[in-house]
C-alpha atoms as a PDB file:
ATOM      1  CA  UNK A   1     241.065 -18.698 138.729  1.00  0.00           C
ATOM      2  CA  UNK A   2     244.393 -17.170 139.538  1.00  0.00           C
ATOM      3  CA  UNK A   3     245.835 -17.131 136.502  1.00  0.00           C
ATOM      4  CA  UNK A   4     245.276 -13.901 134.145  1.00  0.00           C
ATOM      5  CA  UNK A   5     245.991 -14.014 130.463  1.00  0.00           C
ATOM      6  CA  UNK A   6     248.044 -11.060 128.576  1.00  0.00           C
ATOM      7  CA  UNK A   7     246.607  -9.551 125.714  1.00  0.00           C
ATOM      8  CA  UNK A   8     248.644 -11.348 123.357  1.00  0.00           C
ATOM      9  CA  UNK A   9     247.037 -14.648 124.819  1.00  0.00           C
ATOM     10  CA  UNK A  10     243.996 -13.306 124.271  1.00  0.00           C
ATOM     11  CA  UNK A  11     244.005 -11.834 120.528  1.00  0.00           C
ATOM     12  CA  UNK A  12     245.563 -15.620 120.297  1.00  0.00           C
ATOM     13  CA  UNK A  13     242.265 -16.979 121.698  1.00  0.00           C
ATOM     14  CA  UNK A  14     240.060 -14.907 119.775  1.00  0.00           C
ATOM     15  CA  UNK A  15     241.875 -15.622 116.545  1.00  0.00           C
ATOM     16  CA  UNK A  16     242.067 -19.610 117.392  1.00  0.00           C
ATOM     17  CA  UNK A  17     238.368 -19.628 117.618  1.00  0.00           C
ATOM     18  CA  UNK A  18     237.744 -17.475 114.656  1.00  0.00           C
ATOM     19  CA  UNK A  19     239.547 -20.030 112.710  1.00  0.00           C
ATOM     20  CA  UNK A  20     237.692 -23.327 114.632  1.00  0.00           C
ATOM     21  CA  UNK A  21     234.547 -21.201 113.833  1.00  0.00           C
ATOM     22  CA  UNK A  22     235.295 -21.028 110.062  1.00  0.00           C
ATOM     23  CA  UNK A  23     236.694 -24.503 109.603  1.00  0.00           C
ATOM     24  CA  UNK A  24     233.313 -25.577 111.618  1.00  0.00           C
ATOM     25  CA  UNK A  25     231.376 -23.707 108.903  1.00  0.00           C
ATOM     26  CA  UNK A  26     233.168 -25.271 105.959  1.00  0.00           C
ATOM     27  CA  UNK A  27     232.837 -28.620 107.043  1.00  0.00           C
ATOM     28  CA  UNK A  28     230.305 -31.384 105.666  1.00  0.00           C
ATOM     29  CA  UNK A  29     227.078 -32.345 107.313  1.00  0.00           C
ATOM     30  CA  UNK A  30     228.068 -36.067 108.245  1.00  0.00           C
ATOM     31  CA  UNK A  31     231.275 -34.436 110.429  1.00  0.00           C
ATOM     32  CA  UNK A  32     228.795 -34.301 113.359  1.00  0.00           C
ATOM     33  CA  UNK A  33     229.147 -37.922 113.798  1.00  0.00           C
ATOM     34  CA  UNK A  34     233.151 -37.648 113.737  1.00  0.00           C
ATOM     35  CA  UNK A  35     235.660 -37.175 116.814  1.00  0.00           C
ATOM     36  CA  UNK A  36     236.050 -33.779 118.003  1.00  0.00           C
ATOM     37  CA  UNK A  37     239.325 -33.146 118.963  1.00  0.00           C
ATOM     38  CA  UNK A  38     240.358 -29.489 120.869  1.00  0.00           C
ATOM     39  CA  UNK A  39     243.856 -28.587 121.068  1.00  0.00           C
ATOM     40  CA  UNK A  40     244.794 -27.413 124.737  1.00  0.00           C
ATOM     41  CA  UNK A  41     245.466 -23.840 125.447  1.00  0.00           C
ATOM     42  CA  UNK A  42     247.348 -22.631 127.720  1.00  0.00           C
ATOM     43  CA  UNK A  43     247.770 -19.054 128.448  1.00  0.00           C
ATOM     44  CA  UNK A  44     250.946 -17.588 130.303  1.00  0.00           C
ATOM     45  CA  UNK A  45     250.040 -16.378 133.335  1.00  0.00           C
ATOM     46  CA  UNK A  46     250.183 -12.586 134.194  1.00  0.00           C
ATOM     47  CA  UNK A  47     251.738 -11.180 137.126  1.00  0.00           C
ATOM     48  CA  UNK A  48     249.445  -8.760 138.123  1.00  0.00           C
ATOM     49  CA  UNK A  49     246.295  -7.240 136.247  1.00  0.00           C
ATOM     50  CA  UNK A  50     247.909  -3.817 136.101  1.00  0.00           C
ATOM     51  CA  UNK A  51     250.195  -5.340 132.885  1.00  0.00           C
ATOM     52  CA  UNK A  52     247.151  -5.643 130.517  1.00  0.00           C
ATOM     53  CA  UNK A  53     247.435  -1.845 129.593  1.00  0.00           C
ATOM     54  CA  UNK A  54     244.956   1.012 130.417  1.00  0.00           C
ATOM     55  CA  UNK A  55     242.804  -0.640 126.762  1.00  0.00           C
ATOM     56  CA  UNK A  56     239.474  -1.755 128.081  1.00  0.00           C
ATOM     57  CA  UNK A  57     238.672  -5.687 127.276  1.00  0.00           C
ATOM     58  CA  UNK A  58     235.690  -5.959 124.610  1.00  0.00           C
ATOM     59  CA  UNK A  59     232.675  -8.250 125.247  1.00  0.00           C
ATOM     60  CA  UNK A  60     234.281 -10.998 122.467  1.00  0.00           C
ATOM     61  CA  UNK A  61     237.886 -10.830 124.644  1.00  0.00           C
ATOM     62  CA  UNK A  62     235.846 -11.584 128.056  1.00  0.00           C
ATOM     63  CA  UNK A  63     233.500 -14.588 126.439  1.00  0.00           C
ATOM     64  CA  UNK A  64     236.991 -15.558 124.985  1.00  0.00           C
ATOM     65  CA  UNK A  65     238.737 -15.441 128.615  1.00  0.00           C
ATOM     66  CA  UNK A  66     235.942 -16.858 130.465  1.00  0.00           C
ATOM     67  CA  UNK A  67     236.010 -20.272 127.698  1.00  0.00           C
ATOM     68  CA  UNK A  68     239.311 -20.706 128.038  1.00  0.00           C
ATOM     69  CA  UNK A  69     239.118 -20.593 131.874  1.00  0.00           C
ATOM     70  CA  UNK A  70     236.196 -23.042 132.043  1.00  0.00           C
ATOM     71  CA  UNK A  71     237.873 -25.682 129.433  1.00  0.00           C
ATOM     72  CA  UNK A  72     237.490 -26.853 125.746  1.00  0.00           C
ATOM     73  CA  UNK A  73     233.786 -27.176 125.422  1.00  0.00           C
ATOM     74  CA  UNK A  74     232.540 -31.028 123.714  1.00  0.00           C
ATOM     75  CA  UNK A  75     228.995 -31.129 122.850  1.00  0.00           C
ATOM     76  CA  UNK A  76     226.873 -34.114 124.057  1.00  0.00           C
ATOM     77  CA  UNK A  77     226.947 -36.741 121.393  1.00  0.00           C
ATOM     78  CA  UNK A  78     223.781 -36.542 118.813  1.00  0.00           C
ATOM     79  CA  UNK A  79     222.097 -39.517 120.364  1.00  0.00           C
ATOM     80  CA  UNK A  80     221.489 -37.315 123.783  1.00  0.00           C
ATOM     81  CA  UNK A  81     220.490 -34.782 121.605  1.00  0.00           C
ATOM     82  CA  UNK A  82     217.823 -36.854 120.375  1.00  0.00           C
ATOM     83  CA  UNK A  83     216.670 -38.146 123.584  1.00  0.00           C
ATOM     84  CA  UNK A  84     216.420 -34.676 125.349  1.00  0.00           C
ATOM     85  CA  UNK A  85     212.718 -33.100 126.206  1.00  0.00           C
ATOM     86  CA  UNK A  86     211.305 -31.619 129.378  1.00  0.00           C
ATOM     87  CA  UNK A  87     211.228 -33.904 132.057  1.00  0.00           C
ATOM     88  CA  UNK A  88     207.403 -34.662 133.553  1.00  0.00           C
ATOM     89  CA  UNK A  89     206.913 -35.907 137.899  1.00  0.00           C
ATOM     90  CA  UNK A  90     204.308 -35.874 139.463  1.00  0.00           C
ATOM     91  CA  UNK A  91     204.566 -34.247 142.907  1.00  0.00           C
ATOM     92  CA  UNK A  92     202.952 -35.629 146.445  1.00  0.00           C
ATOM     93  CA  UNK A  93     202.288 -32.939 148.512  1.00  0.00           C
ATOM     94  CA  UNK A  94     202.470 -33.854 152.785  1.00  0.00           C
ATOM     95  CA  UNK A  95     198.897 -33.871 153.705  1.00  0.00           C
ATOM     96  CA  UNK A  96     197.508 -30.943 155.966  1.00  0.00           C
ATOM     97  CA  UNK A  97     196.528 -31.436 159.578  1.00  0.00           C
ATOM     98  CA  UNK A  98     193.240 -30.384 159.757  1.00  0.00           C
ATOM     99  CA  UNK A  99     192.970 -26.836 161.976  1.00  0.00           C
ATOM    100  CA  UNK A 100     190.162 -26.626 164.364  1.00  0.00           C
ATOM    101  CA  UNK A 101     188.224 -23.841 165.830  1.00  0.00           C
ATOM    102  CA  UNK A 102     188.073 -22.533 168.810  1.00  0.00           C
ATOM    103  CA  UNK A 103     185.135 -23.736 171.169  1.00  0.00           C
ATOM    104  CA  UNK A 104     185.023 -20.392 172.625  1.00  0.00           C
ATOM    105  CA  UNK A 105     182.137 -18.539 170.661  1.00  0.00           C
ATOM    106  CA  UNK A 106     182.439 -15.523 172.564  1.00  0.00           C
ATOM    107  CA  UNK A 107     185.966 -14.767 172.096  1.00  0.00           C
ATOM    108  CA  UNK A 108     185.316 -14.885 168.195  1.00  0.00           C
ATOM    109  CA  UNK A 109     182.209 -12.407 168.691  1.00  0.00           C
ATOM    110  CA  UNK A 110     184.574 -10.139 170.827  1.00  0.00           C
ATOM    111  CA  UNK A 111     186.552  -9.787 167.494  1.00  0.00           C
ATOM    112  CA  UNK A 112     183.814  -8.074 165.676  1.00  0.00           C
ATOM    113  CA  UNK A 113     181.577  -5.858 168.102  1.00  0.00           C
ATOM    114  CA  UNK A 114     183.624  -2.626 167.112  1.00  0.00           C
ATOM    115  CA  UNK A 115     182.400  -3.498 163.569  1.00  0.00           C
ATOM    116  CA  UNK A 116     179.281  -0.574 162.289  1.00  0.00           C
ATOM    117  CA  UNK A 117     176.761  -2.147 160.506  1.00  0.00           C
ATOM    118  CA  UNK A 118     173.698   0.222 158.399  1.00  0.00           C
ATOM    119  CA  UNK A 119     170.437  -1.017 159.969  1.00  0.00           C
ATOM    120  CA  UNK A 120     167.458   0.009 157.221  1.00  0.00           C
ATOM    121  CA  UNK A 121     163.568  -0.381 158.204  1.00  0.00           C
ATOM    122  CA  UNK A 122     161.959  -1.430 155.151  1.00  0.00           C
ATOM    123  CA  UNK A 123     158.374  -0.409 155.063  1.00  0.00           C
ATOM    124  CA  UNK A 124     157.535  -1.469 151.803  1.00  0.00           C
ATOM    125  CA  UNK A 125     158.208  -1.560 148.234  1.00  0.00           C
ATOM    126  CA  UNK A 126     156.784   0.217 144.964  1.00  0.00           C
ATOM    127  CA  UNK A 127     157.653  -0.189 141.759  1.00  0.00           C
ATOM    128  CA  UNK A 128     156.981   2.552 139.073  1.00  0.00           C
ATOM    129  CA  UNK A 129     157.836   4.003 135.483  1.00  0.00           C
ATOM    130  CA  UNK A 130     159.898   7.335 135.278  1.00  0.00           C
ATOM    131  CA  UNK A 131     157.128   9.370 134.100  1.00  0.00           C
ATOM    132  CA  UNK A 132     154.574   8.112 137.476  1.00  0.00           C
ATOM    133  CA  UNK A 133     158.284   9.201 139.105  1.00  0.00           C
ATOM    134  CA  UNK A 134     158.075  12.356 137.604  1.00  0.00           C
ATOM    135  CA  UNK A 135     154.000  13.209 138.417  1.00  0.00           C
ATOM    136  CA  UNK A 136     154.573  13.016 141.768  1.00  0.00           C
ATOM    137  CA  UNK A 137     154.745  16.137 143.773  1.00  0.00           C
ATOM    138  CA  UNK A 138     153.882  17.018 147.416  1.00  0.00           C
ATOM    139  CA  UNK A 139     150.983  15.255 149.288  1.00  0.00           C
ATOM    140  CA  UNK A 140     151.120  12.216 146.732  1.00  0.00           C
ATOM    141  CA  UNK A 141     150.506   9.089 147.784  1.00  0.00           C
ATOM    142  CA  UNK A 142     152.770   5.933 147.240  1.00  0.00           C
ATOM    143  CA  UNK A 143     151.537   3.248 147.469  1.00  0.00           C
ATOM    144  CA  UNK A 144     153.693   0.373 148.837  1.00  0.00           C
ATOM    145  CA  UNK A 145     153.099  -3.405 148.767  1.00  0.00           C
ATOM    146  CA  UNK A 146     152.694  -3.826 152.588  1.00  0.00           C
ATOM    147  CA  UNK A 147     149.399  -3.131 154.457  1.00  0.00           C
ATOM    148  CA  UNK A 148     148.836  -1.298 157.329  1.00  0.00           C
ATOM    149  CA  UNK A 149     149.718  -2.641 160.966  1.00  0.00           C
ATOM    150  CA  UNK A 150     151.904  -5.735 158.823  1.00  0.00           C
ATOM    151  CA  UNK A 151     155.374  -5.895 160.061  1.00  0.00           C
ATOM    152  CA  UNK A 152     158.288  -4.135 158.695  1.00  0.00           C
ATOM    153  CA  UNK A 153     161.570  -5.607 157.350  1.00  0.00           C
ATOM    154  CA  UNK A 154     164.729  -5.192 159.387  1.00  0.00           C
ATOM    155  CA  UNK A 155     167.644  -5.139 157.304  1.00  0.00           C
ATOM    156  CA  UNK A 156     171.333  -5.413 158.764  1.00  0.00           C
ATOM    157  CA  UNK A 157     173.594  -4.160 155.631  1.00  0.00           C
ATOM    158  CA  UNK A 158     171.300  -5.105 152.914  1.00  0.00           C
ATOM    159  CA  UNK A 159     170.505  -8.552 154.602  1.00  0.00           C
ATOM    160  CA  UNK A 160     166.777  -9.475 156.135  1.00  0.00           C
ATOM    161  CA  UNK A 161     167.432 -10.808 159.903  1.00  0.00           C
ATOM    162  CA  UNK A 162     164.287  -9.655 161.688  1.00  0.00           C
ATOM    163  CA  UNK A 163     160.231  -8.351 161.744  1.00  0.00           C
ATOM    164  CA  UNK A 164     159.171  -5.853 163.684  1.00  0.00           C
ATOM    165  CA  UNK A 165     156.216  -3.330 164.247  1.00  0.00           C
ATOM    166  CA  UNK A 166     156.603   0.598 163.921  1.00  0.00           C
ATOM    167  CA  UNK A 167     156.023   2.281 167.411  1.00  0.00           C
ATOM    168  CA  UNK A 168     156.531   5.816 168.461  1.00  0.00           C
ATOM    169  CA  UNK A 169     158.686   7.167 171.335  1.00  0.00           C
ATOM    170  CA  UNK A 170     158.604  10.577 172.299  1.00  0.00           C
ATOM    171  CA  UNK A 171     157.819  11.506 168.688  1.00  0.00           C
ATOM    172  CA  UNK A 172     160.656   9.428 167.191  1.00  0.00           C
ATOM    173  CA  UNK A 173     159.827   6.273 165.279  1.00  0.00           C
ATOM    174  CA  UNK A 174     161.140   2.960 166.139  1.00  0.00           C
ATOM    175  CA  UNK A 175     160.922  -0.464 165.461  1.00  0.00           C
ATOM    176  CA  UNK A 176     160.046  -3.528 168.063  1.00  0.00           C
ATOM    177  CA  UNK A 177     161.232  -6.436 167.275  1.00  0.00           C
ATOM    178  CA  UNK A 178     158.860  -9.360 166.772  1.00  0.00           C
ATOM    179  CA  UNK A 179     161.026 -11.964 164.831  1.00  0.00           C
ATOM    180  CA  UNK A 180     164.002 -12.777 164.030  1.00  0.00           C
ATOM    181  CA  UNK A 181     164.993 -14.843 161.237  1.00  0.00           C
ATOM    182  CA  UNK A 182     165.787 -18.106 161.433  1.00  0.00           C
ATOM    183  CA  UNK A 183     170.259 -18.820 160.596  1.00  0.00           C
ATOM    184  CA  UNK A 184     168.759 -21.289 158.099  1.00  0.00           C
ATOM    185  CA  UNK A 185     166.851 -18.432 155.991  1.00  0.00           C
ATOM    186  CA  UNK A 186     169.467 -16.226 156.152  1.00  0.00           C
ATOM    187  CA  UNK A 187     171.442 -18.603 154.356  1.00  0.00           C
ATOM    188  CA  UNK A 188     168.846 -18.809 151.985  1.00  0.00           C
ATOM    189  CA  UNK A 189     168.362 -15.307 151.321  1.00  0.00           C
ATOM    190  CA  UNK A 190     172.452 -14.454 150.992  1.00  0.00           C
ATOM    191  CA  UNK A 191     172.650 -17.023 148.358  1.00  0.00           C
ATOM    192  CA  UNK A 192     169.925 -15.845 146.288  1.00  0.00           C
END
């Protein structure tokens, strides 16, 4: 608002609701069923803030100023009071268009050929106690759970997608592929 209250006005405030506070306190416990009745205040307007003095406002003088600029505050009758609780809807959300995908499959795979993946040849397994770990030395033979001349596991970052056979190319080792897993058990196997 415009209008700005001397410090007289407000001491006055402060000191009118001091006394509303005490007479509140003294009175009996049926007076919350009688009229309330607020006398209007109204503060003398100030020309200009610079008149208030170079004393800083306390926090009380400010919550005084700011009730007597907002009105004489009337609680809600008791019946309200009663009546009041947190207020339960139920909200409908708009329903989603369903989003389809594209029918190009190669512009999805373009997305992803940049992507390294850790190819592992599994040759077998073995499955021993520390101390068997321990024995073994150089020239010891581990035995693994695969035969010779069965197919080897191809493993595309920890996931079985192929079977192949071990062949040698100018002294490197390498693996031919003979199958390739089915989409169906590769399902299978990431979910177990």
């Amino acid at each position: 608002m415009a209008d700005e209250l001397d410090q007289d006005a407000i001491e006055a405030l402060i000191a009118q609701q001091a006394a509303e506070a005490a007479a509140a306190a003294d009175a009996p416990a049926d007076a919350e069923d009688a009229e309330i009745v607020a006398d209007d205040v109204v503060p003398e307007p100030v020309a200009e803030a610079e008149d208030l003095g170079d004393a800083p406002l306390t926090p009380d003088e400010i919550e005084a100023l700011i009730a007597a600029e907002a009105g004489p505050a009337v609680p809600p009758p008791s019946s309200a009071l009663a009546t009041t609780g947190p207020l339960i809807e139920e909200v409908a959300f708009a329903e989603l268009p369903p989003v389809r995908a594209p029918i190009d499959e190669r512009a999805d795979i373009d997305l992803l050929l940049d992507v390294p993946l850790e190819i592992t040849v599994e040759l077998g397994q073995a499955r021993r106690t520390i101390r068997e770990l321990l024995e073994l030395g150089q020239g010891s033979i581990l035995h693994l759970t695969r035969h010779a001349g069965e197919p080897v596991d191809v493993l595309v970052n920890g996931q079985h997608i192929a079977r192949g056979e071990v062949v040698v190319i100018d002294e490197n080792f390498g693996i031919r592929v003979t199958e390739v897993v089915s989409p169906a058990d590769r399902l299978r196997t990431m979910a177990a």
